[in-house]
Protein backbone atom coordinates (compact mmCIF):
# COMPACT_ATOMS: atom_id res chain seq x y z
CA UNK A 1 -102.53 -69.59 -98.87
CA UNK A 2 -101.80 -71.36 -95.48
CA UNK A 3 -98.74 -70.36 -93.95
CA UNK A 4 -95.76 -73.45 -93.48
CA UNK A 5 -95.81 -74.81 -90.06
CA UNK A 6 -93.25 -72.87 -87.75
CA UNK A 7 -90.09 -75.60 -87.19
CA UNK A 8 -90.18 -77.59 -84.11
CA UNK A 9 -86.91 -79.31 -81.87
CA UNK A 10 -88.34 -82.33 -83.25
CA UNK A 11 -87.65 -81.16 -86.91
CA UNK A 12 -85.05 -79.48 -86.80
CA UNK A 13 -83.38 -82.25 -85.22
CA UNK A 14 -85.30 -85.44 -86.23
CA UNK A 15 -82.32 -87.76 -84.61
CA UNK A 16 -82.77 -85.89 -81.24
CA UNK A 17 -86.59 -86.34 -81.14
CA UNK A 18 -86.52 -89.78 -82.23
CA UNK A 19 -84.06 -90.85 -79.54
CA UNK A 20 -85.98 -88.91 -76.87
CA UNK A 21 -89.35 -90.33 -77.60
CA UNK A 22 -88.04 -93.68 -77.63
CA UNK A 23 -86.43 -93.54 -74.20
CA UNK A 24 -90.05 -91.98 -73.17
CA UNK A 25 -91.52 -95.36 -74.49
CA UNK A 26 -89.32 -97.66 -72.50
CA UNK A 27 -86.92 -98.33 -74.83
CA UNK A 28 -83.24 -98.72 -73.06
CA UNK A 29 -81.31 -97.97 -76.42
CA UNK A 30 -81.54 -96.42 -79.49
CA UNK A 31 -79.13 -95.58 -82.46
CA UNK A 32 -78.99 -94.90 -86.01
CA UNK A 33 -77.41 -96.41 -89.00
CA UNK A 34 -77.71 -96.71 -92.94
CA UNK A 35 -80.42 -98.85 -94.80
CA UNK A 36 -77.62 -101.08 -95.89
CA UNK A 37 -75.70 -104.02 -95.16
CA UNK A 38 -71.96 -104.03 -95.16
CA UNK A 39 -70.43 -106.71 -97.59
CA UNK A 40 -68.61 -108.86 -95.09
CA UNK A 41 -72.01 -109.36 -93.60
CA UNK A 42 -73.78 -110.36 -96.82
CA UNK A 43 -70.72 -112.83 -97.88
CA UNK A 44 -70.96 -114.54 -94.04
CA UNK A 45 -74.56 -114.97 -94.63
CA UNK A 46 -74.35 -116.60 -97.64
CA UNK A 47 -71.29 -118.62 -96.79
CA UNK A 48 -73.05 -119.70 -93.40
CA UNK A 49 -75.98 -120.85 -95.46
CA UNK A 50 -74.13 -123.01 -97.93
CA UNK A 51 -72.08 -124.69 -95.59
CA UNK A 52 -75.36 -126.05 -93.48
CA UNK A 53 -74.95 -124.65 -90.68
CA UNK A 54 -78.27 -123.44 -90.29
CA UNK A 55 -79.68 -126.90 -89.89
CA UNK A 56 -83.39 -126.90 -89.72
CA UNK A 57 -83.67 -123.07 -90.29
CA UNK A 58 -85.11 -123.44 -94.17
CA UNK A 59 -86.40 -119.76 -93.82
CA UNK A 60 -82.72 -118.29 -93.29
CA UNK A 61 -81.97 -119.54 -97.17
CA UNK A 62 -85.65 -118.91 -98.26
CA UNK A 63 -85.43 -114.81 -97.30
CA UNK A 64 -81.23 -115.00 -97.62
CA UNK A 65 -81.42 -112.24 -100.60
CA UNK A 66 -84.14 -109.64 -98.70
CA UNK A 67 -81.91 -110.61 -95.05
CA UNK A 68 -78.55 -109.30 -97.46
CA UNK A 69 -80.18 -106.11 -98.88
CA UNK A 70 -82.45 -103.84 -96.51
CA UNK A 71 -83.89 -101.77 -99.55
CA UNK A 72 -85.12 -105.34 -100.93
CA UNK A 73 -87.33 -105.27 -98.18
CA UNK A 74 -88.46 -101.70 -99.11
CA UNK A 75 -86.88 -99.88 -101.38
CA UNK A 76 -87.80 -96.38 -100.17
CA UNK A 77 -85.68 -96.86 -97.26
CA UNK A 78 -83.03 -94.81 -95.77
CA UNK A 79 -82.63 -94.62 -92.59
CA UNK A 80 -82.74 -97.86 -89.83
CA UNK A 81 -83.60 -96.40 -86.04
CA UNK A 82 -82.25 -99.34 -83.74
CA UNK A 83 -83.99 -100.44 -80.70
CA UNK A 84 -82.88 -102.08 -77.64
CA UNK A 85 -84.71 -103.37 -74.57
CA UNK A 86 -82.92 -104.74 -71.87
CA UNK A 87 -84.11 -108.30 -70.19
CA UNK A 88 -81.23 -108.52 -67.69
CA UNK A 89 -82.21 -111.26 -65.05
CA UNK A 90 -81.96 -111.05 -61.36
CA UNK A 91 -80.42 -114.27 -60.78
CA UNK A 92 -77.71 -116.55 -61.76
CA UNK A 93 -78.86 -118.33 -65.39
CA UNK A 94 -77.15 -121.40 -64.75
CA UNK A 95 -78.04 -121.45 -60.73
CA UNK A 96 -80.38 -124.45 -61.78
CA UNK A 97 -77.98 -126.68 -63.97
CA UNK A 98 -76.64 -128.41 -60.42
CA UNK A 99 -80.75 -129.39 -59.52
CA UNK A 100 -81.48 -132.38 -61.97
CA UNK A 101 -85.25 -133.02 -61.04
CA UNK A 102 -85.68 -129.13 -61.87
CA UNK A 103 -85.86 -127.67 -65.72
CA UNK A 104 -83.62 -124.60 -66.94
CA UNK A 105 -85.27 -122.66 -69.38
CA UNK A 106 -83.14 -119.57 -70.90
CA UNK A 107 -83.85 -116.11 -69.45
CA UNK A 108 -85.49 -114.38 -72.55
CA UNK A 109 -88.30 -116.96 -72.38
CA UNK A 110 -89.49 -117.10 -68.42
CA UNK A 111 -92.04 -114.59 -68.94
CA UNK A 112 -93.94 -112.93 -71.92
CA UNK A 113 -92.77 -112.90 -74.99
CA UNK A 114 -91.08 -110.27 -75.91
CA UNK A 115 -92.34 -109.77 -79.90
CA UNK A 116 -95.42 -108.40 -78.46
CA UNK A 117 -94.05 -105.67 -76.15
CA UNK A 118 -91.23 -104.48 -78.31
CA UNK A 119 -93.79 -104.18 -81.64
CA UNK A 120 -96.46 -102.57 -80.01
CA UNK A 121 -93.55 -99.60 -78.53
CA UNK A 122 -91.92 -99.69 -82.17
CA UNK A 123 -95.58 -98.90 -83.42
CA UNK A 124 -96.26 -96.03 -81.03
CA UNK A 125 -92.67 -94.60 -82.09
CA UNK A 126 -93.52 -95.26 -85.62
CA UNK A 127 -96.50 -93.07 -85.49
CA UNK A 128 -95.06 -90.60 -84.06
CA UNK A 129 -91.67 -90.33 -86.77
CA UNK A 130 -94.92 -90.09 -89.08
CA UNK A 131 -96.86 -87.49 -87.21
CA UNK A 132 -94.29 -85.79 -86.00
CA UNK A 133 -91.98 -85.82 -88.57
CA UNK A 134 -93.85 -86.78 -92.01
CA UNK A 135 -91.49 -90.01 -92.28
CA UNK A 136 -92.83 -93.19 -93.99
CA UNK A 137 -92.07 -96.35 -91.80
CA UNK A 138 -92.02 -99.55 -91.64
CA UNK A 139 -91.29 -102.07 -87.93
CA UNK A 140 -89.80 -104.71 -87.65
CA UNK A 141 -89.02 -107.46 -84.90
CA UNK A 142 -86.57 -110.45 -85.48
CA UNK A 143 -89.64 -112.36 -86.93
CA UNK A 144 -88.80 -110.18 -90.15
CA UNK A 145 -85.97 -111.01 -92.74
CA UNK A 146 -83.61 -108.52 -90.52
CA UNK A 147 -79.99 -108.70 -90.07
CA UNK A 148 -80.38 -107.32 -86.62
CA UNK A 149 -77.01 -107.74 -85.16
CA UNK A 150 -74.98 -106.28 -87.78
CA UNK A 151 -77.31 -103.32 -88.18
CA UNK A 152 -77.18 -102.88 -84.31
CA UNK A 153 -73.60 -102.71 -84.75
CA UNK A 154 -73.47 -100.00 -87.61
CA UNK A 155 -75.74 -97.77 -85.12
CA UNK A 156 -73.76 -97.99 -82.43
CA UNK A 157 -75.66 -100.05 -79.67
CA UNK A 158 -73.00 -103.29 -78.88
CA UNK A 159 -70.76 -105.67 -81.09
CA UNK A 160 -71.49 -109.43 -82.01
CA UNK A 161 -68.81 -110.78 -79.63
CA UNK A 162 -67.25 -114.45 -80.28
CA UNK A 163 -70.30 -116.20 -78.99
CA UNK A 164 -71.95 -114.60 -82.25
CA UNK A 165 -74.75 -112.75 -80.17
CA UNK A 166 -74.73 -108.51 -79.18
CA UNK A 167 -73.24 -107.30 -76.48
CA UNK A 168 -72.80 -103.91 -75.10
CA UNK A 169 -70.70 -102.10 -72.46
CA UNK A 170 -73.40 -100.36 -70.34
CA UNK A 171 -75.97 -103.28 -70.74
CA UNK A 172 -74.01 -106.70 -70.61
CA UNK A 173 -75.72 -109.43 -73.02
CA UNK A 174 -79.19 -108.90 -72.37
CA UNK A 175 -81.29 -106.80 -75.12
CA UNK A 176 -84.16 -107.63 -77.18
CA UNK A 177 -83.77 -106.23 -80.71
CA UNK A 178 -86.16 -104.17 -82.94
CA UNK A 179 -86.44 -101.86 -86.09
CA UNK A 180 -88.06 -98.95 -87.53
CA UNK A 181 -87.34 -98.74 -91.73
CA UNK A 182 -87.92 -95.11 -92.38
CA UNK A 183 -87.43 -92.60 -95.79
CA UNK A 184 -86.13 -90.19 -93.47
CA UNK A 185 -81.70 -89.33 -94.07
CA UNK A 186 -80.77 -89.94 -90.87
CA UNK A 187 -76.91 -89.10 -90.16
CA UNK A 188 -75.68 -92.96 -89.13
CA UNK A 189 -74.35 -93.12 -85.65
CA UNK A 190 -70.43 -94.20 -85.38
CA UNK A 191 -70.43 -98.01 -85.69
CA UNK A 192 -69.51 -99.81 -82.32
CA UNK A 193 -66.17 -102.02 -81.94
CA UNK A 194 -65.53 -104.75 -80.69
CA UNK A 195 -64.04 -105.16 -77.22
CA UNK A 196 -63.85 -108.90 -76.60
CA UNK A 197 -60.15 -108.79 -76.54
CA UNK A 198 -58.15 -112.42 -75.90
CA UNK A 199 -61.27 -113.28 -73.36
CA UNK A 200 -62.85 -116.77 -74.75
CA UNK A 201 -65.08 -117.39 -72.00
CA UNK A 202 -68.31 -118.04 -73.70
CA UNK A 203 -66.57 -119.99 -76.20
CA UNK A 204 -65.07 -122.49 -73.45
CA UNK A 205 -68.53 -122.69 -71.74
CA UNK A 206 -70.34 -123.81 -74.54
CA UNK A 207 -71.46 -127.65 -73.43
CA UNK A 208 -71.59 -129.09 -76.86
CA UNK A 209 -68.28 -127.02 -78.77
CA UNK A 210 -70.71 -125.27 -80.91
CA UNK A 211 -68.12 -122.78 -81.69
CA UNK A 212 -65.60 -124.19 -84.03
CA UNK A 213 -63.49 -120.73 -83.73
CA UNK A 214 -64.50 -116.97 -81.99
CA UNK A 215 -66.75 -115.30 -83.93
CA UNK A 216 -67.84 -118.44 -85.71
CA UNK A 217 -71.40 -120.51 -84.40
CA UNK A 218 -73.01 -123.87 -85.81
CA UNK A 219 -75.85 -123.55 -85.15
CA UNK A 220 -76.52 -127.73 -85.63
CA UNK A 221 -74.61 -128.15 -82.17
CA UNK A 222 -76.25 -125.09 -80.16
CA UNK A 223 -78.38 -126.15 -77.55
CA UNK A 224 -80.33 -123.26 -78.67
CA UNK A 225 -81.05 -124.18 -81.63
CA UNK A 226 -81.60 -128.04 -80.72
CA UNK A 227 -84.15 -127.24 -78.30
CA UNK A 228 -86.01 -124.56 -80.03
CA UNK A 229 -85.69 -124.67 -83.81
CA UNK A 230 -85.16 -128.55 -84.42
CA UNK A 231 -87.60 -130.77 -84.91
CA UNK A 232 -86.98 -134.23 -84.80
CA UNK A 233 -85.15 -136.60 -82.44
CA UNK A 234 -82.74 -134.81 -79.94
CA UNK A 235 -79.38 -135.97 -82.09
CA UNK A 236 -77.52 -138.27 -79.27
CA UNK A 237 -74.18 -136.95 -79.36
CA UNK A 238 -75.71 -133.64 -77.44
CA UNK A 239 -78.35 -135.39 -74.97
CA UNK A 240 -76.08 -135.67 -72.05
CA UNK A 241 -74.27 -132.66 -72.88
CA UNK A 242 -77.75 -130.53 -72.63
CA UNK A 243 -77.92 -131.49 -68.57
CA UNK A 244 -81.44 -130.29 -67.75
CA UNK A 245 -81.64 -127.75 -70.21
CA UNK A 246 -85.55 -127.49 -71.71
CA UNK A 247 -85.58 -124.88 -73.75
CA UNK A 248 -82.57 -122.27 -74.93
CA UNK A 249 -79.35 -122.35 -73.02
CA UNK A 250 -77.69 -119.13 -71.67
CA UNK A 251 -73.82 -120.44 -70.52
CA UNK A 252 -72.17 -118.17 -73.28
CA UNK A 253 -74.33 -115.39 -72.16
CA UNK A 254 -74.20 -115.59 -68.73
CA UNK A 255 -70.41 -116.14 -67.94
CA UNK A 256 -69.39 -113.08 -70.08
CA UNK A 257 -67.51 -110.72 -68.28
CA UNK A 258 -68.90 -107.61 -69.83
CA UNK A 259 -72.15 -108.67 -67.61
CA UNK A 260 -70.69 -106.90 -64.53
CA UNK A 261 -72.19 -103.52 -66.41
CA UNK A 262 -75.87 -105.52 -67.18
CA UNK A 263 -78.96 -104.17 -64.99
CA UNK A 264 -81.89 -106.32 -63.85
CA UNK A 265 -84.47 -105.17 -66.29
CA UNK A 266 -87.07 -103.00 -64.70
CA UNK A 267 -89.72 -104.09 -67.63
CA UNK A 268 -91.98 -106.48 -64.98
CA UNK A 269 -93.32 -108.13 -68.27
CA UNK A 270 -89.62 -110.02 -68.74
CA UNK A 271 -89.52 -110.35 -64.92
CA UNK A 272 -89.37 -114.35 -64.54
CA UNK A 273 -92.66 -115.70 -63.68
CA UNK A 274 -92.65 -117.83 -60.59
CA UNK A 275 -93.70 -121.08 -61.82
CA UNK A 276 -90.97 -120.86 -64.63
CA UNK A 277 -87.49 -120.29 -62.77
CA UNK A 278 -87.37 -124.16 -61.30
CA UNK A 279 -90.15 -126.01 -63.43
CA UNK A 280 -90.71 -129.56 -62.07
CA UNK A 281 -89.57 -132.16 -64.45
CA UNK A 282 -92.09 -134.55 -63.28
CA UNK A 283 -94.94 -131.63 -63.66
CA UNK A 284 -93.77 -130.49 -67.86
CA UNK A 285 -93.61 -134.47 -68.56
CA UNK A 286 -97.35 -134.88 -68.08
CA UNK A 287 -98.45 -132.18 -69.60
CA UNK A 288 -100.87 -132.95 -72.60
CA UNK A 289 -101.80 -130.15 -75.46
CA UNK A 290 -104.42 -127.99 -73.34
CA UNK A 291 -102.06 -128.04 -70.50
CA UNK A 292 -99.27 -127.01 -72.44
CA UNK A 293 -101.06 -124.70 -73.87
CA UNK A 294 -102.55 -122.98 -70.12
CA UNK A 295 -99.56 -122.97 -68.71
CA UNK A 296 -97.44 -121.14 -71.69
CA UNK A 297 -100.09 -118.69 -72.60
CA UNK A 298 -98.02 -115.51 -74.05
CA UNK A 299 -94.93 -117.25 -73.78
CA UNK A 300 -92.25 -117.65 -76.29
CA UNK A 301 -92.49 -121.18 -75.41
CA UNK A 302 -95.75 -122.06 -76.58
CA UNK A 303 -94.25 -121.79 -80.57
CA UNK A 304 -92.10 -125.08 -80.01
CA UNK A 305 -95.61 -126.89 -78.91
CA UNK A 306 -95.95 -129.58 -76.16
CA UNK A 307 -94.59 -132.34 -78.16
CA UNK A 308 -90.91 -130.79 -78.50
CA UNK A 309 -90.87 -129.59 -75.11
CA UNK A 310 -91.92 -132.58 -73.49
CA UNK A 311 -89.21 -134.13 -76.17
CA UNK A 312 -86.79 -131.97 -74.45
CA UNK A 313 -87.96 -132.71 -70.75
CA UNK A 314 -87.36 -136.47 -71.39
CA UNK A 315 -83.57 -135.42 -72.08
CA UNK A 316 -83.38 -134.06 -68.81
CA UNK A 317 -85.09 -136.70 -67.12
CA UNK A 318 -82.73 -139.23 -68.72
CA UNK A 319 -80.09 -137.08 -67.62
CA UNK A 320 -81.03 -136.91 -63.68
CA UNK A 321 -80.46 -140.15 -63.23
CA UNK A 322 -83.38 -140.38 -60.84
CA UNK A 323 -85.30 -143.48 -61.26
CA UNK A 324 -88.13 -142.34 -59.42
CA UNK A 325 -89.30 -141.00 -62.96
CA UNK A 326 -89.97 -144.56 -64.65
CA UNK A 327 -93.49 -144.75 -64.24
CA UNK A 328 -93.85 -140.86 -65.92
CA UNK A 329 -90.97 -142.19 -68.61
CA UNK A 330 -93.37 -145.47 -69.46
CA UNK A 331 -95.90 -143.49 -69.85
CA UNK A 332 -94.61 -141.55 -72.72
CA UNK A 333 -93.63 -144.33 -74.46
CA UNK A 334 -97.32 -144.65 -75.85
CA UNK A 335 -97.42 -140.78 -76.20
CA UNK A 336 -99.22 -139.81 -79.13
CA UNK A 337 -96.36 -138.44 -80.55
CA UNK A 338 -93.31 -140.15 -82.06
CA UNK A 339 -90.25 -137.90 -81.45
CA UNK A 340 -91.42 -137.58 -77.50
CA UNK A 341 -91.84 -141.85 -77.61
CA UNK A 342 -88.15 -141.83 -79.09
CA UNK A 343 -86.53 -140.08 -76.46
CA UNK A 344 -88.56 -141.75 -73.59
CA UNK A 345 -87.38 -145.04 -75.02
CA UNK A 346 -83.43 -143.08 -74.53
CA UNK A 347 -84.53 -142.14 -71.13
CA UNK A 348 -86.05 -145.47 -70.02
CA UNK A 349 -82.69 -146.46 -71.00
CA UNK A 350 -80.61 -144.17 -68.58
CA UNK A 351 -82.54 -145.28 -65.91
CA UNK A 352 -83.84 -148.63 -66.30
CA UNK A 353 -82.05 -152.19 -65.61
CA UNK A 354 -81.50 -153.84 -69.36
CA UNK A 355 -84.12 -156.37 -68.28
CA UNK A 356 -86.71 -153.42 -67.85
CA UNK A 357 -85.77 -152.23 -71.03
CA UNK A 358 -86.02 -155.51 -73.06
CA UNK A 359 -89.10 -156.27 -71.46
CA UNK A 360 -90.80 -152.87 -72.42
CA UNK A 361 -89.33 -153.43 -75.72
CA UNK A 362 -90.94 -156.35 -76.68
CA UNK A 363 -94.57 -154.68 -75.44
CA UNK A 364 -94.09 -151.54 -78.05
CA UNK A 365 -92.02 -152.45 -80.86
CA UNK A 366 -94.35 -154.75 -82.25
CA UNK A 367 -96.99 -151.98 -82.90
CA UNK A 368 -94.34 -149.15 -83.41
CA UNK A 369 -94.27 -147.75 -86.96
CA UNK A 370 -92.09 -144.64 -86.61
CA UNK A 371 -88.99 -144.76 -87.91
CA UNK A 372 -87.09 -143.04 -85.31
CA UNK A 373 -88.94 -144.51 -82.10
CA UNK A 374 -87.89 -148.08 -84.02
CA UNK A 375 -84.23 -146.58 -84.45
CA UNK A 376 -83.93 -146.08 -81.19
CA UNK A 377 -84.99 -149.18 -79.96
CA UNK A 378 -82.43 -150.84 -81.66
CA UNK A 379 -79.41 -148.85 -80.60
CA UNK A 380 -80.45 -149.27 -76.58
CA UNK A 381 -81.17 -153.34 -76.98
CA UNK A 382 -77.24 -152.93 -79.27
CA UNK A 383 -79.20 -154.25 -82.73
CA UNK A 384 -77.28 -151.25 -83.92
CA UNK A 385 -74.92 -148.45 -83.70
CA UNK A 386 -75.94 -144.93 -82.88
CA UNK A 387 -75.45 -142.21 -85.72
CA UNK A 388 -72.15 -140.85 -86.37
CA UNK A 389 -71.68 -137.47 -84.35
CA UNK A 390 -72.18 -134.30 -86.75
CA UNK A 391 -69.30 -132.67 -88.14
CA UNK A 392 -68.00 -129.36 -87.31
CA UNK A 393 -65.76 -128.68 -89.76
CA UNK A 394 -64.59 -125.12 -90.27
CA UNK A 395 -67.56 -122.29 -90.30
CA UNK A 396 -67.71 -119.04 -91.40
CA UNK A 397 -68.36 -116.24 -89.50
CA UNK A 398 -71.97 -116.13 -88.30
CA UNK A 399 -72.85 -112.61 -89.32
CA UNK A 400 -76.90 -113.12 -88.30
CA UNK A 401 -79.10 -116.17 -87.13
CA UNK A 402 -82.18 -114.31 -87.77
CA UNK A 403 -83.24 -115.64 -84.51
CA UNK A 404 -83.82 -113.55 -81.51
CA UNK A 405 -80.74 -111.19 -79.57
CA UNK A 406 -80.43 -113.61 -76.54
């Protein structure tokens, strides 16, 4: 008869040896916390979802029940191990919003994207819980059906502060999120508080009032999510607001004064490449699919596809104010894709003289079928009135956008 293995540190105390490993691998933070959601969590979810304020985000109401209930997304778990990576830039975020021929793309997304990193270190740890320790696993990024800020929370690693978003004293408001699901009974680590006090900084900085009260985000109004996760048309109400934002928007991140603890991130795969801290406006307008698709290789970027970013660089162009981009702006108005030929016709109209606009006009509409390209038309030659602006009416508590930890 074989003879039990002798005990090691690592199981004797799993918690220990779990934490240790993961700081080997790079990870910045780790804690501990129950395969369960509280209930104030699962009622904001649901509340958040019936109210709209998801917008576009059809997947946040498809997976709403597995998002409310860990164990639906295995039921043999116990035990979540929280991971954090930090990102924290080495510049000013919103150095760039003063530079209108010059696109601002949010911090998270100026190099690699981070999925790929933080999965392959959750994997390595995950072997090793089931090597090491005999645990049965499961990883997860926030591509899963995760509550990740609220389970970050229970184990101990920040609080969602009034801009919605995790933040944590010795790391400011700059980690990437990930999960291991594991069988093991792991004691839970002593839930974090929260420590925004009366400070409402990131609420006051938002440029489009997406915060209808602390603590409460919709998501319809975030540049964020307007950028990123919607599809169609740019709504007007926000174009000017966005400024030369392209893709994400850092302001309630960046001015929050619990960043004087954050640290540059010393992971050189989130360290901003060069050619994406001050993109040229004039340079992301032309780009066509292949080109798009070279220059965001690996990025997070490359998900939204040239036609929304180049959607979103038209904003910014009509925002500048810079005529000098006309010819690139007339161009796009035959793009091949509708919602970028919509907002070049808004952008032509920031920066042309009416007669310019009339006359261009009468070239394209007669050969335009989309609906929203022909919508706009109409509004900048005053055949009609622009849409009413979206309400923000009272929203619950955003316990989880099941989008990434900015």
């Amino acid at each position: 008869m074989t003879a039990p293995a002798p005990p090691t540190a690592e199981t004797q105390d799993p918690k220990a040896g779990i934490r240790a490993r993961a700081l080997d691998l790079g990870f910045d933070a780790v804690g501990f916390a129950e395969a369960a959601m509280h209930e104030a969590a699962q009622v904001g979810l649901l509340t958040y979802i019936d109210r709209g304020y998801h917008g576009d985000m059809g997947w946040l109401a498809d997976t709403a029940e597995r998002r409310r209930h860990p164990r639906a997304l295995w039921a043999e778990a116990r035990s979540v191990v929280v991971l954090a990576l930090n990102y924290g830039p080495d510049r000013d975020p919103l150095a760039l919003l003063d530079r209108p021929e010059r696109g601002t793309i949010s911090v998270y997304a100026q190099n690699r994207d981070y999925h790929d990193l933080v999965k392959k270190r959750l994997k390595h740890l995950a072997r090793w819980m089931a090597e090491s320790l005999g645990a049965q696993v499961k990883v997860f990024v926030d591509t899963a059906p995760v509550m990740e800020k609220p389970l970050a929370q229970r184990a101990g690693l920040g609080w969602q502060g009034k801009h919605t978003n995790l933040l944590a004293r010795g790391w400011g408001n700059w980690l990437f999120l990930g999960e291991i699901f594991t069988d093991l009974d792991l004691t839970p680590d002593a839930p974090e508080t929260d420590h925004c006090g009366s400070c409402r900084a990131c609420l006051d900085a938002c440029p489009t009032n997406a915060f209808p009260a602390p603590y409460q985000l919709d998501a319809r109004r975030c540049i964020s999510y307007l950028t990123i996760e919607h599809t169609g048309p740019i709504p007007r109400e926000f174009r000017a607001a966005m400024g030369n934002r392209i893709y994400g928007c850092d302001d309630c991140l960046a001015v929050c004064p619990w960043n004087k603890f954050a640290r540059r991130s010393t992971e050189t795969a989130f360290h901003a490449r060069l050619e994406l801290t001050a993109p040229r406006l004039a340079d992301l307008v032309q780009l066509d699919d292949a080109g798009f698709r070279q220059v965001f290789t690996a990025s997070p970027i490359k998900r939204v596809g040239r036609d929304r970013l180049v959607r979103n660089v038209l904003v910014a162009i009509g925002n500048s104010g810079d005529p000098d981009f006309l010819p690139l702006v007339r161009a796009r108005l035959v793009d091949h894709a509708g919602v970028v030929r919509a907002l070049a016709v808004w952008a032509l109209a920031r920066l042309a003289p009416a007669d310019t606009v009339r006359a261009e006009a009468a070239a394209q509409r007669a050969h335009e079928t989309d609906a929203d390209v022909l919508a706009e038309w109409a509004v900048e030659l005053g055949e009609a009135q622009p849409e009413s602006p979206a309400s923000s009416a009272d929203a619950p508590s955003d316990p989880d956008s099941g989008g990434r930890q900015r």
